[in-house]
N, C-alpha and C. Protein backbone atom coordinates (compact mmCIF):
# COMPACT_ATOMS: atom_id res chain seq x y z
N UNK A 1 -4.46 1.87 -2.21
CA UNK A 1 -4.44 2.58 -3.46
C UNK A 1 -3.90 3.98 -3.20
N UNK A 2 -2.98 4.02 -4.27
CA UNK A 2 -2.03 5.91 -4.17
C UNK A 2 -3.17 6.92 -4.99
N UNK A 3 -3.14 7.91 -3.93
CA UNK A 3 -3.71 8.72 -5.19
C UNK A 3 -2.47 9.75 -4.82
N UNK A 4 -2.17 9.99 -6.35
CA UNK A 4 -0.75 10.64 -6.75
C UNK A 4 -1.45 12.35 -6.99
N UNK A 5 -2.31 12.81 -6.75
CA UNK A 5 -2.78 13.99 -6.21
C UNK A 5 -2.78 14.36 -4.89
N UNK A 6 -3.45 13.52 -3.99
CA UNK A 6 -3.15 13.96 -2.84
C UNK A 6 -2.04 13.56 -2.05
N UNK A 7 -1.56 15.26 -1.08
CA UNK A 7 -0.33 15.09 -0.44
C UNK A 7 -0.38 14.24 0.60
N UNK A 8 -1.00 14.07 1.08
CA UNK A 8 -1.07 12.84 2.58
C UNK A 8 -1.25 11.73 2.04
N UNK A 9 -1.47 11.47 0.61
CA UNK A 9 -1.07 9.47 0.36
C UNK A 9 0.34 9.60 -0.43
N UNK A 10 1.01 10.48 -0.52
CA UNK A 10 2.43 10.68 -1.33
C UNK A 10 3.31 10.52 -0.07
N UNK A 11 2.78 11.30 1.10
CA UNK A 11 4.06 11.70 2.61
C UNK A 11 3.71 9.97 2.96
N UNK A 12 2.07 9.70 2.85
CA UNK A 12 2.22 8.04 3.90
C UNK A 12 3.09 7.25 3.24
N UNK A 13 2.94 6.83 1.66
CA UNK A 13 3.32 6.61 1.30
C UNK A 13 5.24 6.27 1.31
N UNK A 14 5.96 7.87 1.23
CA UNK A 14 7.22 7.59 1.26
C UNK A 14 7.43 6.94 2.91
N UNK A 15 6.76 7.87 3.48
CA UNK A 15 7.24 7.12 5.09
C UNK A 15 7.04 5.45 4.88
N UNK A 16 6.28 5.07 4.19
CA UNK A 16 6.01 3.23 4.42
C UNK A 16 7.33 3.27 3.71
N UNK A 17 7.74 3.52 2.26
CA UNK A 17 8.52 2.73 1.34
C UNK A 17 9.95 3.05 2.52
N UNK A 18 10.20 4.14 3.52
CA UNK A 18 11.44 4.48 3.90
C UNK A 18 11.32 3.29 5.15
N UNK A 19 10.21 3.58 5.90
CA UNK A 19 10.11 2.42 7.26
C UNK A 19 10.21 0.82 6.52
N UNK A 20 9.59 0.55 5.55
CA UNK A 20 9.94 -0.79 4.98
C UNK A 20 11.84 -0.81 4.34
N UNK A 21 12.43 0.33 3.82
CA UNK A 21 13.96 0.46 3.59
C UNK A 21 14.53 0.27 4.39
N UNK A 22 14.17 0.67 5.49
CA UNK A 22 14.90 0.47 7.01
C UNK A 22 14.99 -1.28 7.22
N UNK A 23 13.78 -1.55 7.38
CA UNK A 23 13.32 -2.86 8.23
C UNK A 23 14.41 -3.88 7.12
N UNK A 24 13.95 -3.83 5.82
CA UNK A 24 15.09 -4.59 4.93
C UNK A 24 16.29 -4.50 5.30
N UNK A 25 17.19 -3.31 5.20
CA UNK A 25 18.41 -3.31 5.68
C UNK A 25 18.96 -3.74 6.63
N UNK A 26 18.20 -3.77 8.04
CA UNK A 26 18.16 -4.39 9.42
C UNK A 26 18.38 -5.68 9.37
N UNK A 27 17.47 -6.22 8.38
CA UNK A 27 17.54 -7.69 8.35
C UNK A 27 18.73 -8.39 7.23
N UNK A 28 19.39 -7.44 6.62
CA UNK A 28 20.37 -8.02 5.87
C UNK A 28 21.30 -7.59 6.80
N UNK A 29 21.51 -6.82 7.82
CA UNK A 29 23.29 -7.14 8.36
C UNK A 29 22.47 -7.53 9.70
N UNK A 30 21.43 -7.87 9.74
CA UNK A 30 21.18 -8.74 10.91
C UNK A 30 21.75 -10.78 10.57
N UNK A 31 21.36 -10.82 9.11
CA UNK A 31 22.03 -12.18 8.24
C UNK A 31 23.35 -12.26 8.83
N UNK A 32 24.03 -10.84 8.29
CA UNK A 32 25.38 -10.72 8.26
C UNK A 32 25.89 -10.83 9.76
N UNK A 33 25.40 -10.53 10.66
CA UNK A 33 26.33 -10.42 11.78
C UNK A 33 25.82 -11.97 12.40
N UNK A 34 24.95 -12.53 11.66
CA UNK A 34 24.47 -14.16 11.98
C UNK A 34 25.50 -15.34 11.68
N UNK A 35 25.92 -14.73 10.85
CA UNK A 35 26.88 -15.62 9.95
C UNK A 35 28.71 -15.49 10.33
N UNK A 36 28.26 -14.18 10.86
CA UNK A 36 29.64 -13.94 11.13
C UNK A 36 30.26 -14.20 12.53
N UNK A 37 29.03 -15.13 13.46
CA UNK A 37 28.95 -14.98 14.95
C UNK A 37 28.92 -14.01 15.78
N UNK A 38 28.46 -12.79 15.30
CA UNK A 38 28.80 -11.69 16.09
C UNK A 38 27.34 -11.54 16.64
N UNK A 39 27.36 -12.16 18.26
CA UNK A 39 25.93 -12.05 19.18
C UNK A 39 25.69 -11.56 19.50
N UNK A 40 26.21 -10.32 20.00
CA UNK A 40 25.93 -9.67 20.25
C UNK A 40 25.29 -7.72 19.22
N UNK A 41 26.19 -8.24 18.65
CA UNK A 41 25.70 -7.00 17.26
C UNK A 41 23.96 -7.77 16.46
N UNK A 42 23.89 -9.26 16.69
CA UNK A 42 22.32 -9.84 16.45
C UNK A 42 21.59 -9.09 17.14
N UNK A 43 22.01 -9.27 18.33
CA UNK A 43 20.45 -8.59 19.19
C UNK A 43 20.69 -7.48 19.15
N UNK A 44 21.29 -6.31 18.53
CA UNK A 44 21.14 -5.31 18.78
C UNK A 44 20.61 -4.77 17.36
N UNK A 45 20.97 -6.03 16.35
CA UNK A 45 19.96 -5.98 15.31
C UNK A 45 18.40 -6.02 15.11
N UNK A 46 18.45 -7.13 16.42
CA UNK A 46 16.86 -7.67 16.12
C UNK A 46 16.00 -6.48 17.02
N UNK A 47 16.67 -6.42 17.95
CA UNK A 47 16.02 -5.04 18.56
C UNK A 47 15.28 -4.21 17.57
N UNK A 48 16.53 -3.25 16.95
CA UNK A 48 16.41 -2.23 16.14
C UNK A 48 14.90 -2.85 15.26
N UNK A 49 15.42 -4.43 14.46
CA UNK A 49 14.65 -4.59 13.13
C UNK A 49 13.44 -4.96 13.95
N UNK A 50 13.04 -5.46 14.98
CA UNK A 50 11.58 -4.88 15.72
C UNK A 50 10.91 -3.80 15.94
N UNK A 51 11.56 -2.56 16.62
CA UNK A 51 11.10 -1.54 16.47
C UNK A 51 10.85 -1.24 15.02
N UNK A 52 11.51 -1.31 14.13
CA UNK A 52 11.87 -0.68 12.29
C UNK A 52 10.32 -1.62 11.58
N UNK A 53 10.07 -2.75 12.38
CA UNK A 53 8.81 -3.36 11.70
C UNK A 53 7.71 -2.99 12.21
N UNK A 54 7.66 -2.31 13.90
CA UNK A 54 6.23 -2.22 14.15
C UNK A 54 6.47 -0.91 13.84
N UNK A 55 7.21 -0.17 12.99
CA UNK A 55 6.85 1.54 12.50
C UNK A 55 6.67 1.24 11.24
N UNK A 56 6.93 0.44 10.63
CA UNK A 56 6.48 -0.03 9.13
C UNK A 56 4.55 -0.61 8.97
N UNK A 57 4.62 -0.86 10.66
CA UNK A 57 3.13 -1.46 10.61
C UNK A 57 2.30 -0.27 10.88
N UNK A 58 2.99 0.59 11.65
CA UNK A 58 2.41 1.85 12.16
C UNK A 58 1.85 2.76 10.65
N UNK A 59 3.00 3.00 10.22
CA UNK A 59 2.71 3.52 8.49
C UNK A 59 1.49 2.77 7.73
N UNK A 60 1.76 1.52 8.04
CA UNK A 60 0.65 0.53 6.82
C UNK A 60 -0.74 1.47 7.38
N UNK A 61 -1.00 1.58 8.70
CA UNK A 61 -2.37 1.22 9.36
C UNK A 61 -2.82 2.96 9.08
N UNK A 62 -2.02 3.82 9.39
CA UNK A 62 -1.97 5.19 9.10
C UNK A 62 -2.52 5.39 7.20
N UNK A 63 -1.88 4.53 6.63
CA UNK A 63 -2.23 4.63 4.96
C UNK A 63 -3.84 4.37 5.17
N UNK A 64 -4.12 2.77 6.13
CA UNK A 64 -5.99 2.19 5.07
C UNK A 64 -6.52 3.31 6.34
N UNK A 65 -5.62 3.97 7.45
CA UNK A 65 -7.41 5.13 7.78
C UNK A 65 -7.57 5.59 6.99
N UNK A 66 -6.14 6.54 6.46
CA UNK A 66 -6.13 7.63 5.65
C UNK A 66 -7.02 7.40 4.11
N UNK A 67 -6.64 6.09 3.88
CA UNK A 67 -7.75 5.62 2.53
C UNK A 67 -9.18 5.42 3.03
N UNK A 68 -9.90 4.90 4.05
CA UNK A 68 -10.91 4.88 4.70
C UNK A 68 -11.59 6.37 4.80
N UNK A 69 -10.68 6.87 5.28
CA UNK A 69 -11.34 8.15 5.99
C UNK A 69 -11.62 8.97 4.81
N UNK A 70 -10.64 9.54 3.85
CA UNK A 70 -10.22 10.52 2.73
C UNK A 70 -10.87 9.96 1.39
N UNK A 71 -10.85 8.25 1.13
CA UNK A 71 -10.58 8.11 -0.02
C UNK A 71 -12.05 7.03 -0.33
N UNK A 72 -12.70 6.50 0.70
CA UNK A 72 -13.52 5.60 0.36
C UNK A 72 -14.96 6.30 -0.09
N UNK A 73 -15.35 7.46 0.18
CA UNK A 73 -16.00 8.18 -0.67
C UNK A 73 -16.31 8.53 -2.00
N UNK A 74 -14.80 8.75 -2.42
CA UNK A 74 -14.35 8.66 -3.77
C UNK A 74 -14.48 7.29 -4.50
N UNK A 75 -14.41 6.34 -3.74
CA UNK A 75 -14.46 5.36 -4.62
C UNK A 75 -15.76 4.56 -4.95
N UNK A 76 -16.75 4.69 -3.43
CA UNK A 76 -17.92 3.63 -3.37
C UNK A 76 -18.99 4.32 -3.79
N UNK A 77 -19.83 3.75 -4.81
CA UNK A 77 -21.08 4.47 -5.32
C UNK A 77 -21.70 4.88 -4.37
N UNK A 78 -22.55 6.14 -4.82
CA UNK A 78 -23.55 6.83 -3.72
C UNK A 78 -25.03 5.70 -3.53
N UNK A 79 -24.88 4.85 -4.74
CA UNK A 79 -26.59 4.39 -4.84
C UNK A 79 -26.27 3.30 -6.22
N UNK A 80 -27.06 2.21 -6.25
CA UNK A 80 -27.16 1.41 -7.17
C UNK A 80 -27.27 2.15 -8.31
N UNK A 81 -28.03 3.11 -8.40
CA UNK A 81 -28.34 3.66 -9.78
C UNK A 81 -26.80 4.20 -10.19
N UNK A 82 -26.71 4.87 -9.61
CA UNK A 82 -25.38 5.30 -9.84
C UNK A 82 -24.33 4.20 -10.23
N UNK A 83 -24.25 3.16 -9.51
CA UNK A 83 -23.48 2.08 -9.77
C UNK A 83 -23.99 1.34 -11.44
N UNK A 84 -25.35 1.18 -12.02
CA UNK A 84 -25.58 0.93 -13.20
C UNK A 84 -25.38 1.82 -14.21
N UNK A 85 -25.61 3.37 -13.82
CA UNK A 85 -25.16 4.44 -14.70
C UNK A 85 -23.72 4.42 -15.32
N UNK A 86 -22.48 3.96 -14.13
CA UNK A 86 -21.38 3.94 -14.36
C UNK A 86 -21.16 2.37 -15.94
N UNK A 87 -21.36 1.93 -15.37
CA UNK A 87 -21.54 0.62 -15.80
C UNK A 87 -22.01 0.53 -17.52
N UNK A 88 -22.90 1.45 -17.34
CA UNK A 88 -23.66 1.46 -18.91
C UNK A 88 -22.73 2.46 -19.66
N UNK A 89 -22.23 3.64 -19.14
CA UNK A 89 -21.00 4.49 -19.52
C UNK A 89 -19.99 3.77 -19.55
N UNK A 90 -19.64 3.28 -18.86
CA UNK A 90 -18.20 2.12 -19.61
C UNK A 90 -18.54 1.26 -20.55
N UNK A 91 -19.53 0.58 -20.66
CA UNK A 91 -19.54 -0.48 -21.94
C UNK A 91 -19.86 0.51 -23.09
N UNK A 92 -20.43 1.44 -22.79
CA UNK A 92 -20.87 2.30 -24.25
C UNK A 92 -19.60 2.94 -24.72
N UNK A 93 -18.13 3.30 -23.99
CA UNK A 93 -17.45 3.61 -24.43
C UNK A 93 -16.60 2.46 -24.82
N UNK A 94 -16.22 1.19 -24.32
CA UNK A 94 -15.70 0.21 -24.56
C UNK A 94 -16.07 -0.93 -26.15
N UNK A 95 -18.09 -0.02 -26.23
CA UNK A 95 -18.08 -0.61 -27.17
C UNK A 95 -18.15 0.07 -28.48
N UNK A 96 -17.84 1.50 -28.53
CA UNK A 96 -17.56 2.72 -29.61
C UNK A 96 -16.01 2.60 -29.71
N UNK A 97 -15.03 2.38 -29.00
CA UNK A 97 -13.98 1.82 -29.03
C UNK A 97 -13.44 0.88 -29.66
N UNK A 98 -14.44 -0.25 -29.63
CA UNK A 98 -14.18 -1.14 -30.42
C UNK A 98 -13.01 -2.27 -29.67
N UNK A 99 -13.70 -2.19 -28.36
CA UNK A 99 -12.94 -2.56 -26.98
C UNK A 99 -13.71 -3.86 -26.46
N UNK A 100 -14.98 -3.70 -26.66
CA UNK A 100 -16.00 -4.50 -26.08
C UNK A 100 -15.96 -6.01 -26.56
N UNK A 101 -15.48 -7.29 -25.78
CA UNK A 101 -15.47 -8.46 -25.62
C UNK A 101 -16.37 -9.20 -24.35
N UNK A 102 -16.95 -10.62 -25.05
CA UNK A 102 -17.97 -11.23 -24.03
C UNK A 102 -17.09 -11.92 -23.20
N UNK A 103 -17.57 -11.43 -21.98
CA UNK A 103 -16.77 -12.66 -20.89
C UNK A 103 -17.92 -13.65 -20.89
N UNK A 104 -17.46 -14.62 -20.65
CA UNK A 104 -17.79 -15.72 -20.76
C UNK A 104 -18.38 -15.92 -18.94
N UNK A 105 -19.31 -16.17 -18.41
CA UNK A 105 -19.52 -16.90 -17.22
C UNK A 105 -20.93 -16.82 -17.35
């Protein structure tokens, strides 16, 4: 999950979408030089698009600390009560809204 306030899930963020831009591109003229017999320009593809994937994995793993560490606070109730408080504040606004439908289970 982005939070579009903070600067360290915006920077992890572009670094994944740029390390995943990379790794794509790698693997389309890695196609291309497949097709075209050129064996030697492959492995110097697959090289590259190995390194370009384990820095794309490097980024992923850097994002869930950074969400772990920074962000799972923010998200996980302090205490059940708290977790029913929330709960009764959303349906009371969902149902002044005129939002409120029964799920069925």
């Amino acid at each position: 999950m982005i939070d579009f306030e903070c600067a360290d899930c915006k920077m992890l963020w572009r670094n994944y979408a740029e390390a995943m831009t990379k790794l794509v591109n790698l693997e389309n003229q890695q196609k291309k030089a497949a097709a075209a017999g050129y064996l030697s320009l492959f492995k110097d593809l697959t090289n590259q698009a190995q390194r370009a994937e384990f820095q794309r994995d490097e980024c992923r793993l850097q994002i869930t600390r950074h969400e772990q560490d920074r962000h799972r606070a923010e998200t996980e109730p302090a205490s059940m009560d708290e977790t029913s408080r929330s709960r009764s504040v959303f349906y009371a606004d969902q149902y002044s809204a005129g939002k409120l439908v029964k799920i069925p289970g």
